[in-house]
PDBML (XML) file of the C-alpha atoms, coordinates in Angstrom:
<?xml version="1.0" encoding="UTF-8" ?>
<PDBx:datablock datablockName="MODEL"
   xmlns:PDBx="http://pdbml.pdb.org/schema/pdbx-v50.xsd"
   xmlns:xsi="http://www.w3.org/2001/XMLSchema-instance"
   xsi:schemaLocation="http://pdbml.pdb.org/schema/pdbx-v50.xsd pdbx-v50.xsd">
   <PDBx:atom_siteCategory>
      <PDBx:atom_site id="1">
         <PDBx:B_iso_or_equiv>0.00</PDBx:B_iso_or_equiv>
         <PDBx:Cartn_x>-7.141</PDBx:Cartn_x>
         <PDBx:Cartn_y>-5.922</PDBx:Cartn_y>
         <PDBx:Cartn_z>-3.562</PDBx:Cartn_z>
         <PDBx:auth_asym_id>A</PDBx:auth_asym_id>
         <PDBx:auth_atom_id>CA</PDBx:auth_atom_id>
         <PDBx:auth_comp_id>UNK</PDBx:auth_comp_id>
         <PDBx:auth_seq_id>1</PDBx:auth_seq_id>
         <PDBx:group_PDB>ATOM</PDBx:group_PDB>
         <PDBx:label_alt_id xsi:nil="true" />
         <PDBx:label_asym_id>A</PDBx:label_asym_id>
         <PDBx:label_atom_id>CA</PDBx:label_atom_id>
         <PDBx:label_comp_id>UNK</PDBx:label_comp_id>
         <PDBx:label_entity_id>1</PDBx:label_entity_id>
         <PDBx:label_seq_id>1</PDBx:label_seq_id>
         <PDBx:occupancy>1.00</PDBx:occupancy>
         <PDBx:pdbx_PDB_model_num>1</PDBx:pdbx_PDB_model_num>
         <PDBx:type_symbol>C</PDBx:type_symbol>
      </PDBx:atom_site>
      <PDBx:atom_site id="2">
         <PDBx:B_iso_or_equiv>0.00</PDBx:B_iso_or_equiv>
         <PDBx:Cartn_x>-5.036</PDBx:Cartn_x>
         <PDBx:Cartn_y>-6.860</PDBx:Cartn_y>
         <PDBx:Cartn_z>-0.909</PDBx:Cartn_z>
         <PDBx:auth_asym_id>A</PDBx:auth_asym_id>
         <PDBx:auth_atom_id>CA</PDBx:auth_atom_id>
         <PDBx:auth_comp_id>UNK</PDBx:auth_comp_id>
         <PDBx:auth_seq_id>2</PDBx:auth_seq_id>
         <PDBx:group_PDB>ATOM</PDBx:group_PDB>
         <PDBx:label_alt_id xsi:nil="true" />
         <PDBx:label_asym_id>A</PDBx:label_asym_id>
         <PDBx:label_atom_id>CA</PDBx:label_atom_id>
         <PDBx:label_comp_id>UNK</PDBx:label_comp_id>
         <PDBx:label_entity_id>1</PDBx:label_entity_id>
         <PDBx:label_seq_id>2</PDBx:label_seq_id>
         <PDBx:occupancy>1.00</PDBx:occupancy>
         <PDBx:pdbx_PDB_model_num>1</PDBx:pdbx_PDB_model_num>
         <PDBx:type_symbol>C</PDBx:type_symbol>
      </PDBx:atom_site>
      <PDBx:atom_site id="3">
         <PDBx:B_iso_or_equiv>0.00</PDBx:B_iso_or_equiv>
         <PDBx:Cartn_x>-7.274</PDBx:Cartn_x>
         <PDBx:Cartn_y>-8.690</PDBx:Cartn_y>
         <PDBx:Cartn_z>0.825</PDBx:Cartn_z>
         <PDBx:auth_asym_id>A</PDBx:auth_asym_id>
         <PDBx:auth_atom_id>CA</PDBx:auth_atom_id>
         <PDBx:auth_comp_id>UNK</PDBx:auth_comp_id>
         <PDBx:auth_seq_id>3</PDBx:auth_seq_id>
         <PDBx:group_PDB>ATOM</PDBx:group_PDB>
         <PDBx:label_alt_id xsi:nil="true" />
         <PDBx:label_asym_id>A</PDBx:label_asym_id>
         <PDBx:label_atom_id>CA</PDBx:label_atom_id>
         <PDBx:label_comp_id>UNK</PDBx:label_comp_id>
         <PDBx:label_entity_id>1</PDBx:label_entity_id>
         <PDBx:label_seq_id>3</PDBx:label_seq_id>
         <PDBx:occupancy>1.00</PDBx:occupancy>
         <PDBx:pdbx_PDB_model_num>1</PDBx:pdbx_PDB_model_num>
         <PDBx:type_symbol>C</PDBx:type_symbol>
      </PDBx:atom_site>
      <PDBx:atom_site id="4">
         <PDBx:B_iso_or_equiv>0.00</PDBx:B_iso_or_equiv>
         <PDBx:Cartn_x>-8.163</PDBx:Cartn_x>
         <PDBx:Cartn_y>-10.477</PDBx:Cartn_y>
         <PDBx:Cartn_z>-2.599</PDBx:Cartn_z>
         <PDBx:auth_asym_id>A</PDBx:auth_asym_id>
         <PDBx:auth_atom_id>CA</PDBx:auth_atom_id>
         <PDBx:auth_comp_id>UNK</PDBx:auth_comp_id>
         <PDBx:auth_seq_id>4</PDBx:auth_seq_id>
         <PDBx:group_PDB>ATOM</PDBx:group_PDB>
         <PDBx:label_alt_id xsi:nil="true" />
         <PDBx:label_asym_id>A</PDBx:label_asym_id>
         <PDBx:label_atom_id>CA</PDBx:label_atom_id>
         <PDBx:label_comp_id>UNK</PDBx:label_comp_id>
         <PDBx:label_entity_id>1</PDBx:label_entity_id>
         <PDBx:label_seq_id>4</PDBx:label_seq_id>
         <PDBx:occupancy>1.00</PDBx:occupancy>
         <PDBx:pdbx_PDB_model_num>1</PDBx:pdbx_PDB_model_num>
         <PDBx:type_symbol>C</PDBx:type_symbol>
      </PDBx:atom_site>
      <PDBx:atom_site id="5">
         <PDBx:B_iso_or_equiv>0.00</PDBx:B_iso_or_equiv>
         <PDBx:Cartn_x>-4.640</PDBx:Cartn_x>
         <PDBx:Cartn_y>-11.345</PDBx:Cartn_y>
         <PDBx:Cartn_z>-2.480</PDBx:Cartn_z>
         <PDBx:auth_asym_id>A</PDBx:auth_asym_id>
         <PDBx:auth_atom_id>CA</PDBx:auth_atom_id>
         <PDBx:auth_comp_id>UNK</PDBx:auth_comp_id>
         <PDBx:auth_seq_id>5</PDBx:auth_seq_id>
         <PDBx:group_PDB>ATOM</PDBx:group_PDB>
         <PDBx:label_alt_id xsi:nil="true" />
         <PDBx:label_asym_id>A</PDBx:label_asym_id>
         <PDBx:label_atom_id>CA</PDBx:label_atom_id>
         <PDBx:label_comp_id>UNK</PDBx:label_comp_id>
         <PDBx:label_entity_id>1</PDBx:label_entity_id>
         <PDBx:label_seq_id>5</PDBx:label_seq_id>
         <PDBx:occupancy>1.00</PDBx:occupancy>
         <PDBx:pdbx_PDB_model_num>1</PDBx:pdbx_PDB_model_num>
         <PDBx:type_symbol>C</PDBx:type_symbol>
      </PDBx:atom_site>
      <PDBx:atom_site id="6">
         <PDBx:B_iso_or_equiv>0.00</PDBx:B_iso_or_equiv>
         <PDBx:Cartn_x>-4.994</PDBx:Cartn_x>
         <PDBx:Cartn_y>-13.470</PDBx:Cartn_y>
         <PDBx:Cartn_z>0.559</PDBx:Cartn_z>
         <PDBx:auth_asym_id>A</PDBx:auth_asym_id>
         <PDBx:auth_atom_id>CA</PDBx:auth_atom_id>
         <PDBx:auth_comp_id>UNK</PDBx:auth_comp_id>
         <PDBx:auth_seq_id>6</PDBx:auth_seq_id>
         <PDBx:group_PDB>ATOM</PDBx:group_PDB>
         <PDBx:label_alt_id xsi:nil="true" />
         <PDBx:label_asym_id>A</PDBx:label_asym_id>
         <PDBx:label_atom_id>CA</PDBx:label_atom_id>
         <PDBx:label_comp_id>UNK</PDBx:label_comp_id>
         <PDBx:label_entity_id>1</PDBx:label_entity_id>
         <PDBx:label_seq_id>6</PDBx:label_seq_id>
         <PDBx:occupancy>1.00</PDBx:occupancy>
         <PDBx:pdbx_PDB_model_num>1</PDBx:pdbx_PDB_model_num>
         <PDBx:type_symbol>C</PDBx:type_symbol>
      </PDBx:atom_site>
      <PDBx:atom_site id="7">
         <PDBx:B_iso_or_equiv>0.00</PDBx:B_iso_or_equiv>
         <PDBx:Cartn_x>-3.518</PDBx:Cartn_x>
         <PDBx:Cartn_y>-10.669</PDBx:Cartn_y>
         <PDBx:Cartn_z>2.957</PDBx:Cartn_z>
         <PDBx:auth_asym_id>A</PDBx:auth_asym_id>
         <PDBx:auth_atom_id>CA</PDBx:auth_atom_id>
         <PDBx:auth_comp_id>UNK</PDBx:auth_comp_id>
         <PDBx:auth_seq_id>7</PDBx:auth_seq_id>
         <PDBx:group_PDB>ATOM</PDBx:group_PDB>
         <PDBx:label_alt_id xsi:nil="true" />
         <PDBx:label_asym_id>A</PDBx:label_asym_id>
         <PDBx:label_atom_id>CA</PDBx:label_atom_id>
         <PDBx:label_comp_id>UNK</PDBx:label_comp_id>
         <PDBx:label_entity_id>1</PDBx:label_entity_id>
         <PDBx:label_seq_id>7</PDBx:label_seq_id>
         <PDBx:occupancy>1.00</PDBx:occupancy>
         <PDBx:pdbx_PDB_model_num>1</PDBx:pdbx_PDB_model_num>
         <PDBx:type_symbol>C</PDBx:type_symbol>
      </PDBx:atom_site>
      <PDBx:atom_site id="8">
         <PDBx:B_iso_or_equiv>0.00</PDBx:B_iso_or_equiv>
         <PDBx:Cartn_x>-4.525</PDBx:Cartn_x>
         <PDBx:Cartn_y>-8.770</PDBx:Cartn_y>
         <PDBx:Cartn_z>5.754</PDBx:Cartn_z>
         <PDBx:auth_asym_id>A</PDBx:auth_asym_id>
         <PDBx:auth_atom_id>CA</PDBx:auth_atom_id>
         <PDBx:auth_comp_id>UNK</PDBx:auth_comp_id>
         <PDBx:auth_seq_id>8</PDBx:auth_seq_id>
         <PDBx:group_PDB>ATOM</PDBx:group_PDB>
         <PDBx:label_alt_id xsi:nil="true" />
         <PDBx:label_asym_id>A</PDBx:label_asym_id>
         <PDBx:label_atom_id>CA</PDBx:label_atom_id>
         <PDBx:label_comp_id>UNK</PDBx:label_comp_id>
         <PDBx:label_entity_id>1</PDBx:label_entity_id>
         <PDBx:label_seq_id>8</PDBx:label_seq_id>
         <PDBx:occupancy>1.00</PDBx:occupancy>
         <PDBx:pdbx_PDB_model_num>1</PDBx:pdbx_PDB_model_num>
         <PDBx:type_symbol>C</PDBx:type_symbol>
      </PDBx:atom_site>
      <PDBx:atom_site id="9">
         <PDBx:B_iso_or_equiv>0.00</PDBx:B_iso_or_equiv>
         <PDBx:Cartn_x>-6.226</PDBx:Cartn_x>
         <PDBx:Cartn_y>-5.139</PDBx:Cartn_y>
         <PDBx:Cartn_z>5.270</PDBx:Cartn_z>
         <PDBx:auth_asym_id>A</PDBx:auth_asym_id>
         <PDBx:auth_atom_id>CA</PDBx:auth_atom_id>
         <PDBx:auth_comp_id>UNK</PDBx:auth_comp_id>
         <PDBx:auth_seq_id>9</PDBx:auth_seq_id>
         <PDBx:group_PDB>ATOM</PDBx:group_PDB>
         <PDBx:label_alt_id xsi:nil="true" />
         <PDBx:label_asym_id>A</PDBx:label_asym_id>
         <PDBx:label_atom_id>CA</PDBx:label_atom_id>
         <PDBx:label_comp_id>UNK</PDBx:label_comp_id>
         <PDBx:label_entity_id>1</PDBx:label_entity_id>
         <PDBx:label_seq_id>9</PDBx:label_seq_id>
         <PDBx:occupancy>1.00</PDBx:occupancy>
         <PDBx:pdbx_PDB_model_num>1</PDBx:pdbx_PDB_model_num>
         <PDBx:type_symbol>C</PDBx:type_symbol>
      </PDBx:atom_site>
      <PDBx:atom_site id="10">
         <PDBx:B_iso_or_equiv>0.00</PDBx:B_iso_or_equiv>
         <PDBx:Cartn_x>-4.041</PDBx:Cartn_x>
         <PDBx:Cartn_y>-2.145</PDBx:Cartn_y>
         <PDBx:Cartn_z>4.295</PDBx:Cartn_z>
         <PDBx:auth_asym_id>A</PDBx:auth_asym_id>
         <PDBx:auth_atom_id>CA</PDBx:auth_atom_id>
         <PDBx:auth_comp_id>UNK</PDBx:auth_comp_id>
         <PDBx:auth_seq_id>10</PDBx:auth_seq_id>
         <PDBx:group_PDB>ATOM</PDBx:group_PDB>
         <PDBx:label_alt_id xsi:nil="true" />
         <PDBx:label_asym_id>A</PDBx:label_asym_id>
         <PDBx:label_atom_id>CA</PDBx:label_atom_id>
         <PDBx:label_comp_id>UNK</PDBx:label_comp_id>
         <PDBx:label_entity_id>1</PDBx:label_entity_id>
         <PDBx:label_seq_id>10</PDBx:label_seq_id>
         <PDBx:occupancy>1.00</PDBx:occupancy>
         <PDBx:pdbx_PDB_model_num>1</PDBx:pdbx_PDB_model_num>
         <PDBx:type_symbol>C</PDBx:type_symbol>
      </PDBx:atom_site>
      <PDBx:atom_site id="11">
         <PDBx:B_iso_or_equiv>0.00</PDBx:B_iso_or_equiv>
         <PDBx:Cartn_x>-4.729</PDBx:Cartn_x>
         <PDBx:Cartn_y>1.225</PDBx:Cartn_y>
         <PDBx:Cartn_z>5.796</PDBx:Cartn_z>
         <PDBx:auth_asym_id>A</PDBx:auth_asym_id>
         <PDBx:auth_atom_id>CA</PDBx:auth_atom_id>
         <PDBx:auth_comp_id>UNK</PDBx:auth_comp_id>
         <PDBx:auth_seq_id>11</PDBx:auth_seq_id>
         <PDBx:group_PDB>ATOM</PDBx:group_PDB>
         <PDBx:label_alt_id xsi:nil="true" />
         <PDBx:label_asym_id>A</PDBx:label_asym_id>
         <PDBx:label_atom_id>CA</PDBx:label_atom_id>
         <PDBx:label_comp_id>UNK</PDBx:label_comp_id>
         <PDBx:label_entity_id>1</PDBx:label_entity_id>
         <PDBx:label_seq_id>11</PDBx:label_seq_id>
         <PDBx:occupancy>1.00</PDBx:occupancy>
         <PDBx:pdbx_PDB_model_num>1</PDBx:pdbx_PDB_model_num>
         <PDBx:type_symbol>C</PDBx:type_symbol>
      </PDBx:atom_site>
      <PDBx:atom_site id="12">
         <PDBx:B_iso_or_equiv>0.00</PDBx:B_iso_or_equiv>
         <PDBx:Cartn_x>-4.568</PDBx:Cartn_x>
         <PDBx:Cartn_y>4.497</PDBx:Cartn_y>
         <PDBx:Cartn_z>4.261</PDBx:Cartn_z>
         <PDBx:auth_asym_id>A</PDBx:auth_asym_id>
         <PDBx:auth_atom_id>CA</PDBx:auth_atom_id>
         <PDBx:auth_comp_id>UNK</PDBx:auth_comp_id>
         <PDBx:auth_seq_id>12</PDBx:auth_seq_id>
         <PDBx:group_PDB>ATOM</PDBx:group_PDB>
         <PDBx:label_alt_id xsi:nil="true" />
         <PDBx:label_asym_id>A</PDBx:label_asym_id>
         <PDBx:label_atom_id>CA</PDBx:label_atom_id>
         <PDBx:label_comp_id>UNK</PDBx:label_comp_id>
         <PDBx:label_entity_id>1</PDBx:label_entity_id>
         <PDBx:label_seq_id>12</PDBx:label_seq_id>
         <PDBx:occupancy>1.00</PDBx:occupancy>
         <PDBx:pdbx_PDB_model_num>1</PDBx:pdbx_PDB_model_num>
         <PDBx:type_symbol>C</PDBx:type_symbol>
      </PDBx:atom_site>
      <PDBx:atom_site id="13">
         <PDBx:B_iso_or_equiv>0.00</PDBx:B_iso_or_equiv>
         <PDBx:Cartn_x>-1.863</PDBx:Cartn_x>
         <PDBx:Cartn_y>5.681</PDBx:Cartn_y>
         <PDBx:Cartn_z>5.564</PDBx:Cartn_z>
         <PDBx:auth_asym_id>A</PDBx:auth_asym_id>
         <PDBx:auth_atom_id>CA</PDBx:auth_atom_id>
         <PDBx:auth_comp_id>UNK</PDBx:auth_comp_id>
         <PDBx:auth_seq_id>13</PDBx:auth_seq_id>
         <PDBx:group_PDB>ATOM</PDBx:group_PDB>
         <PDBx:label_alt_id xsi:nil="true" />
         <PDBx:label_asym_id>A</PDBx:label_asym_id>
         <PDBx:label_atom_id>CA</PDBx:label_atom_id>
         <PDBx:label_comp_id>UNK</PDBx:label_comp_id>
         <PDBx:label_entity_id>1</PDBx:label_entity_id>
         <PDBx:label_seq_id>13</PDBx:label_seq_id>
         <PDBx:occupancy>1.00</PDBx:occupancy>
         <PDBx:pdbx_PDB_model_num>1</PDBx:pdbx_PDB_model_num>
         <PDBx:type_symbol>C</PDBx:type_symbol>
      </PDBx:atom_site>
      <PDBx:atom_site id="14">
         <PDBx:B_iso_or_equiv>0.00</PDBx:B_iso_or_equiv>
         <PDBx:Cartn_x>0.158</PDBx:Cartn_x>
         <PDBx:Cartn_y>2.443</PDBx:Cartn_y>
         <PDBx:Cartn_z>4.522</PDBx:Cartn_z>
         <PDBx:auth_asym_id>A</PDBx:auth_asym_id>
         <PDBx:auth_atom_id>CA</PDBx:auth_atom_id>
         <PDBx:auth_comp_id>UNK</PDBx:auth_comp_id>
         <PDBx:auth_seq_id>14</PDBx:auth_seq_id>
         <PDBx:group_PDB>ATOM</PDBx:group_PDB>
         <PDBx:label_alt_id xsi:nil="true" />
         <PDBx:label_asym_id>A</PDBx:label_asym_id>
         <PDBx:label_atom_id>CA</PDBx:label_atom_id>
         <PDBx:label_comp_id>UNK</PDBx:label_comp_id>
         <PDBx:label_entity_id>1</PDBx:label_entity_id>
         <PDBx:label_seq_id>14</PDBx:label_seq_id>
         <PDBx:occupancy>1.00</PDBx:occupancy>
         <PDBx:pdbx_PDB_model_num>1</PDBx:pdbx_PDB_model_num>
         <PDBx:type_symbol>C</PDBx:type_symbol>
      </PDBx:atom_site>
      <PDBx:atom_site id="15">
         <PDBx:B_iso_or_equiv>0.00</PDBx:B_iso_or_equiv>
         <PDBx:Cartn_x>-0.590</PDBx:Cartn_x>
         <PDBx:Cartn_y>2.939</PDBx:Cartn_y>
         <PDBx:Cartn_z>1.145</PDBx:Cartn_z>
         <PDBx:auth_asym_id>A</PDBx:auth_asym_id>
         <PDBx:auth_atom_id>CA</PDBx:auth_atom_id>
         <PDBx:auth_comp_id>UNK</PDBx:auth_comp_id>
         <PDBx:auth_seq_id>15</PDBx:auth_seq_id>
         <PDBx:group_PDB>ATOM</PDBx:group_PDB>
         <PDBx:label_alt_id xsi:nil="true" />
         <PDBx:label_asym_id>A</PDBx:label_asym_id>
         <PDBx:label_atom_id>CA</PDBx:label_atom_id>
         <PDBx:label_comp_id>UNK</PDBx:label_comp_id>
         <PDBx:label_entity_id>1</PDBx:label_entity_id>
         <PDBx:label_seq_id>15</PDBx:label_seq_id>
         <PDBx:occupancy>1.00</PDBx:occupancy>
         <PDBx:pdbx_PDB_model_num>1</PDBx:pdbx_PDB_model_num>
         <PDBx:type_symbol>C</PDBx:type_symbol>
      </PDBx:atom_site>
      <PDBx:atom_site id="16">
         <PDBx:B_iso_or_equiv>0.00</PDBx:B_iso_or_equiv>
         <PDBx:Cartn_x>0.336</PDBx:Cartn_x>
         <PDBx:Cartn_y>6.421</PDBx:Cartn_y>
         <PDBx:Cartn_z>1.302</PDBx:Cartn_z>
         <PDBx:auth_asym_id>A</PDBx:auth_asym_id>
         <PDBx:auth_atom_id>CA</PDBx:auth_atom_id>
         <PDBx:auth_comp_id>UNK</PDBx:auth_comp_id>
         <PDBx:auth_seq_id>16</PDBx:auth_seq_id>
         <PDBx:group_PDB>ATOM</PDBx:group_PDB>
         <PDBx:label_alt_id xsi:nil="true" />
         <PDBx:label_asym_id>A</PDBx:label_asym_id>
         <PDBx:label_atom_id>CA</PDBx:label_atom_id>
         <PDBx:label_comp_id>UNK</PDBx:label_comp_id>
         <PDBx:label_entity_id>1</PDBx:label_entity_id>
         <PDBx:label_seq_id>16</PDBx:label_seq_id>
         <PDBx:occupancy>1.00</PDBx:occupancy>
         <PDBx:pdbx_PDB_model_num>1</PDBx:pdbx_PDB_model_num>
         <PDBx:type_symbol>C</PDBx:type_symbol>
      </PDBx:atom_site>
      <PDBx:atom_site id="17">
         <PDBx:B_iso_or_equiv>0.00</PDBx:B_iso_or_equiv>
         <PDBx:Cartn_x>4.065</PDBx:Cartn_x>
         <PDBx:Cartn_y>5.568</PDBx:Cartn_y>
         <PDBx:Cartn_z>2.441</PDBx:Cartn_z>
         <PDBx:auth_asym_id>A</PDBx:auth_asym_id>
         <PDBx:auth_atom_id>CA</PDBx:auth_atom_id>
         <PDBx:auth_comp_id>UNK</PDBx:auth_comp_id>
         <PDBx:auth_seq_id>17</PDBx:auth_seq_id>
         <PDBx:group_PDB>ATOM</PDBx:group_PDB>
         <PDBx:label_alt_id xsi:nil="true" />
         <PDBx:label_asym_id>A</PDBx:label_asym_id>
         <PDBx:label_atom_id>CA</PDBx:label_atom_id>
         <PDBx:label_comp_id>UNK</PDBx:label_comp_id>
         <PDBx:label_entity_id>1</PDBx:label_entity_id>
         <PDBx:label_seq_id>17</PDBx:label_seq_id>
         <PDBx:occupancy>1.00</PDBx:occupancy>
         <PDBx:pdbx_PDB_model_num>1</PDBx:pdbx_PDB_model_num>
         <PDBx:type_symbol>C</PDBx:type_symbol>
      </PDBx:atom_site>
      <PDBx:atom_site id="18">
         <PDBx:B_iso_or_equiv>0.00</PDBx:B_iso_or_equiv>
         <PDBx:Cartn_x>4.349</PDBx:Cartn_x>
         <PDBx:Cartn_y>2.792</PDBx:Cartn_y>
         <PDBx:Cartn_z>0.278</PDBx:Cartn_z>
         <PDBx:auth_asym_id>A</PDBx:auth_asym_id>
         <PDBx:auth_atom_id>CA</PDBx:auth_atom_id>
         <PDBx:auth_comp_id>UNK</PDBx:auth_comp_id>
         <PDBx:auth_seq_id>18</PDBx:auth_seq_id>
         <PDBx:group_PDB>ATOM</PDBx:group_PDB>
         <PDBx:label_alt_id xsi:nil="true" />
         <PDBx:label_asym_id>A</PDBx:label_asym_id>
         <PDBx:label_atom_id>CA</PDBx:label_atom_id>
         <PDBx:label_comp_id>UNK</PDBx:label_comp_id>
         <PDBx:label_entity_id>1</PDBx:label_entity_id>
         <PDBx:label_seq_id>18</PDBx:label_seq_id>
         <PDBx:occupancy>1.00</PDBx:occupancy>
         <PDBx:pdbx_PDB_model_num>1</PDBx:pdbx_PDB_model_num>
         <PDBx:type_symbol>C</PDBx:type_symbol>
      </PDBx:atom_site>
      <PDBx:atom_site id="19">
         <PDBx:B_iso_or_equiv>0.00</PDBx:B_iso_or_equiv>
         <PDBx:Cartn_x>3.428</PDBx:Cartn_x>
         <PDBx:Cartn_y>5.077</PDBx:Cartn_y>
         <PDBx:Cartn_z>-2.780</PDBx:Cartn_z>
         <PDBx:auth_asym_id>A</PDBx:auth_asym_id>
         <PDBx:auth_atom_id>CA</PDBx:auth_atom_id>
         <PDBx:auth_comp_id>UNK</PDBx:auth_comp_id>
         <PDBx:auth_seq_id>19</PDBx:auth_seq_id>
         <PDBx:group_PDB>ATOM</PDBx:group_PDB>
         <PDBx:label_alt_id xsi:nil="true" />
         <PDBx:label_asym_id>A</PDBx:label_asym_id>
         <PDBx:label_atom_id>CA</PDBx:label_atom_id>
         <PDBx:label_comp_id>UNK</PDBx:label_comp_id>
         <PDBx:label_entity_id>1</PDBx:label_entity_id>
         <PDBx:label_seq_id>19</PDBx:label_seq_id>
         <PDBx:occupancy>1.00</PDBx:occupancy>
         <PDBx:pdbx_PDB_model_num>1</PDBx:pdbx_PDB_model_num>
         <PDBx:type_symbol>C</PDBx:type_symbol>
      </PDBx:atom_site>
      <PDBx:atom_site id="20">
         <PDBx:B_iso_or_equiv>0.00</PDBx:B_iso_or_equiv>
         <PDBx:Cartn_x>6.414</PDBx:Cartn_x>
         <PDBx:Cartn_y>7.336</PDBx:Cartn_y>
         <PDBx:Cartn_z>-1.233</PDBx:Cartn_z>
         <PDBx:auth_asym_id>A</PDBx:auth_asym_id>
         <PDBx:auth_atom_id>CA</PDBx:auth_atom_id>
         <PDBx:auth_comp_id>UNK</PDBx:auth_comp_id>
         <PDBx:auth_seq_id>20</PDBx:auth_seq_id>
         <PDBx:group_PDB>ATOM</PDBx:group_PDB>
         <PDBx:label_alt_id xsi:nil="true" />
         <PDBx:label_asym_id>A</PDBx:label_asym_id>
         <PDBx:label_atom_id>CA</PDBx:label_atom_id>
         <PDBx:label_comp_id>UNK</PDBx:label_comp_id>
         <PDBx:label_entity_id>1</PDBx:label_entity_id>
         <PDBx:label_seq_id>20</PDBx:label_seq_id>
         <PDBx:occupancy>1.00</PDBx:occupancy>
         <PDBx:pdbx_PDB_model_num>1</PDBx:pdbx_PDB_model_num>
         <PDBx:type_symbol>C</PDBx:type_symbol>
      </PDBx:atom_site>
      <PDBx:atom_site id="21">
         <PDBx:B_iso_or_equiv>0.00</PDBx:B_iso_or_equiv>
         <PDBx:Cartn_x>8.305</PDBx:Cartn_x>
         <PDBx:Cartn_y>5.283</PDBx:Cartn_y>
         <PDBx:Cartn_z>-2.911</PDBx:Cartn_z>
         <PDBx:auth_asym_id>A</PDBx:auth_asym_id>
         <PDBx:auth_atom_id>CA</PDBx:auth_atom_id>
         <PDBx:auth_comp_id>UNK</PDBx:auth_comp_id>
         <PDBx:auth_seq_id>21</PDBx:auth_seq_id>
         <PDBx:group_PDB>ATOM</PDBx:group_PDB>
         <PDBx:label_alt_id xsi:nil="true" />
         <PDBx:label_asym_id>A</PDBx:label_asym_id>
         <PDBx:label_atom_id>CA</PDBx:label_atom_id>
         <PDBx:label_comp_id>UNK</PDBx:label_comp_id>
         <PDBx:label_entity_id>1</PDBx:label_entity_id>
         <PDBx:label_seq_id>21</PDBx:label_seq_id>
         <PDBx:occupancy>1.00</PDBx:occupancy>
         <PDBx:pdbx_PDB_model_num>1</PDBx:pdbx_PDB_model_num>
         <PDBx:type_symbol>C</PDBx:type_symbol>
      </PDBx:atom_site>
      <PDBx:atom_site id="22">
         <PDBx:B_iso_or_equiv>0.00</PDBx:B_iso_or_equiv>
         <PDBx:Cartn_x>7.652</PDBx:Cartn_x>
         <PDBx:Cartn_y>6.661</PDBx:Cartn_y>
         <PDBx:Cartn_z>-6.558</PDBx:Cartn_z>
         <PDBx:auth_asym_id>A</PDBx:auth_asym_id>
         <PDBx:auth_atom_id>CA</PDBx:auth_atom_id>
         <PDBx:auth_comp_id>UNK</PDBx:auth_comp_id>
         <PDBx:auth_seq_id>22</PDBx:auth_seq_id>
         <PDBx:group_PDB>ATOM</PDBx:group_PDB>
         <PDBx:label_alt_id xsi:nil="true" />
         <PDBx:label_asym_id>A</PDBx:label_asym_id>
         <PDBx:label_atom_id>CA</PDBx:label_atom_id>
         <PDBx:label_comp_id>UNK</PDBx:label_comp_id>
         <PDBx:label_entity_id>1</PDBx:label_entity_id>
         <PDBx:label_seq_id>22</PDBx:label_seq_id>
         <PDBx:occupancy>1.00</PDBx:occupancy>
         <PDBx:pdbx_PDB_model_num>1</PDBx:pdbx_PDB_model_num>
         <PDBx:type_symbol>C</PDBx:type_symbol>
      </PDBx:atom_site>
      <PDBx:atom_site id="23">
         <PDBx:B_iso_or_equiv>0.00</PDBx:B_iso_or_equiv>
         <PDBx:Cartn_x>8.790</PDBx:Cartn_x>
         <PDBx:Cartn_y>9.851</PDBx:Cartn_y>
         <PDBx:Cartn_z>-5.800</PDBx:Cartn_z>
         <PDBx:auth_asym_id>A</PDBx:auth_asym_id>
         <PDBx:auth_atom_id>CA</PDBx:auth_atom_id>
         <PDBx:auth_comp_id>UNK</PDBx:auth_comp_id>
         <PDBx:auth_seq_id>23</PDBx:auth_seq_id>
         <PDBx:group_PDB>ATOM</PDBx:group_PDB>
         <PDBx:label_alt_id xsi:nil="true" />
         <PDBx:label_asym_id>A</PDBx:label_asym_id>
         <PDBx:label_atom_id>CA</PDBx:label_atom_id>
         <PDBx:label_comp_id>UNK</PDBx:label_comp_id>
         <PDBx:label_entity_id>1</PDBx:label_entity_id>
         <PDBx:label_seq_id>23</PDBx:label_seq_id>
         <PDBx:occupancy>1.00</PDBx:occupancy>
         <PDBx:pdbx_PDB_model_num>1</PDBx:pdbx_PDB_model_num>
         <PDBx:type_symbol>C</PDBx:type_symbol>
      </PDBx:atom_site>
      <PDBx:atom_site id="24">
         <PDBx:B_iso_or_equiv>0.00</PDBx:B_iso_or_equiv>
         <PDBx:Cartn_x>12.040</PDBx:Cartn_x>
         <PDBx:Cartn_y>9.485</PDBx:Cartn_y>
         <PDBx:Cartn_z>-6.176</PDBx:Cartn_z>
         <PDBx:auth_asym_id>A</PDBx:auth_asym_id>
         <PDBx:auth_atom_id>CA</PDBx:auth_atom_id>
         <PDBx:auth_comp_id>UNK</PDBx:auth_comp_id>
         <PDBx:auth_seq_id>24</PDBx:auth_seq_id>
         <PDBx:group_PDB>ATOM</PDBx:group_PDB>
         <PDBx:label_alt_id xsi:nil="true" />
         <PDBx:label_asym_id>A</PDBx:label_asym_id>
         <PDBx:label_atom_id>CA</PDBx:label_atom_id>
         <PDBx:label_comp_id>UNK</PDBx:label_comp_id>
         <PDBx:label_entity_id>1</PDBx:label_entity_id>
         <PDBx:label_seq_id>24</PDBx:label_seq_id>
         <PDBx:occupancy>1.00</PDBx:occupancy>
         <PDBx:pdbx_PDB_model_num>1</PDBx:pdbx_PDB_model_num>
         <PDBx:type_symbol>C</PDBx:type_symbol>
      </PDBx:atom_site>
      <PDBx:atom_site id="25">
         <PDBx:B_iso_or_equiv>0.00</PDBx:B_iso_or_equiv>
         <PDBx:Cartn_x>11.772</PDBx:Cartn_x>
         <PDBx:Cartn_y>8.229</PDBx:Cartn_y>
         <PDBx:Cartn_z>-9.961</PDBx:Cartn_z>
         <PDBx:auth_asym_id>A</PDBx:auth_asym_id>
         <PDBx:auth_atom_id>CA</PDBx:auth_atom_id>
         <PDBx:auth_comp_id>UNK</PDBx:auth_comp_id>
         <PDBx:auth_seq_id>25</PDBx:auth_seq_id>
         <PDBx:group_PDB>ATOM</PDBx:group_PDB>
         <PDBx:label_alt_id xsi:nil="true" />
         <PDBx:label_asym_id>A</PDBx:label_asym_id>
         <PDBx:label_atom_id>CA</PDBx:label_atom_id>
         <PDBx:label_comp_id>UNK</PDBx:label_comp_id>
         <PDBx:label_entity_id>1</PDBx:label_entity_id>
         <PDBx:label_seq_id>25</PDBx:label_seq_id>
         <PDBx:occupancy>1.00</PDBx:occupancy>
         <PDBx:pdbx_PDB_model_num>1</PDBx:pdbx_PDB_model_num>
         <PDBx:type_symbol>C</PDBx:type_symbol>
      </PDBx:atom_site>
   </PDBx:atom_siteCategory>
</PDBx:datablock>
């Protein structure tokens, strides 16, 4: 999807800490 977007690839492990995120709420 990110790639779709016109981005580079997203590892893993990025995702993972950017989903971090929701935790809080």
């Amino acid at each position: 999807l990110v790639q779709a977007m016109g981005m580079s690839g997203i590892s893993k492990s990025q995702v993972s800490k950017l989903c971090e995120d929701i935790d809080e709420r």
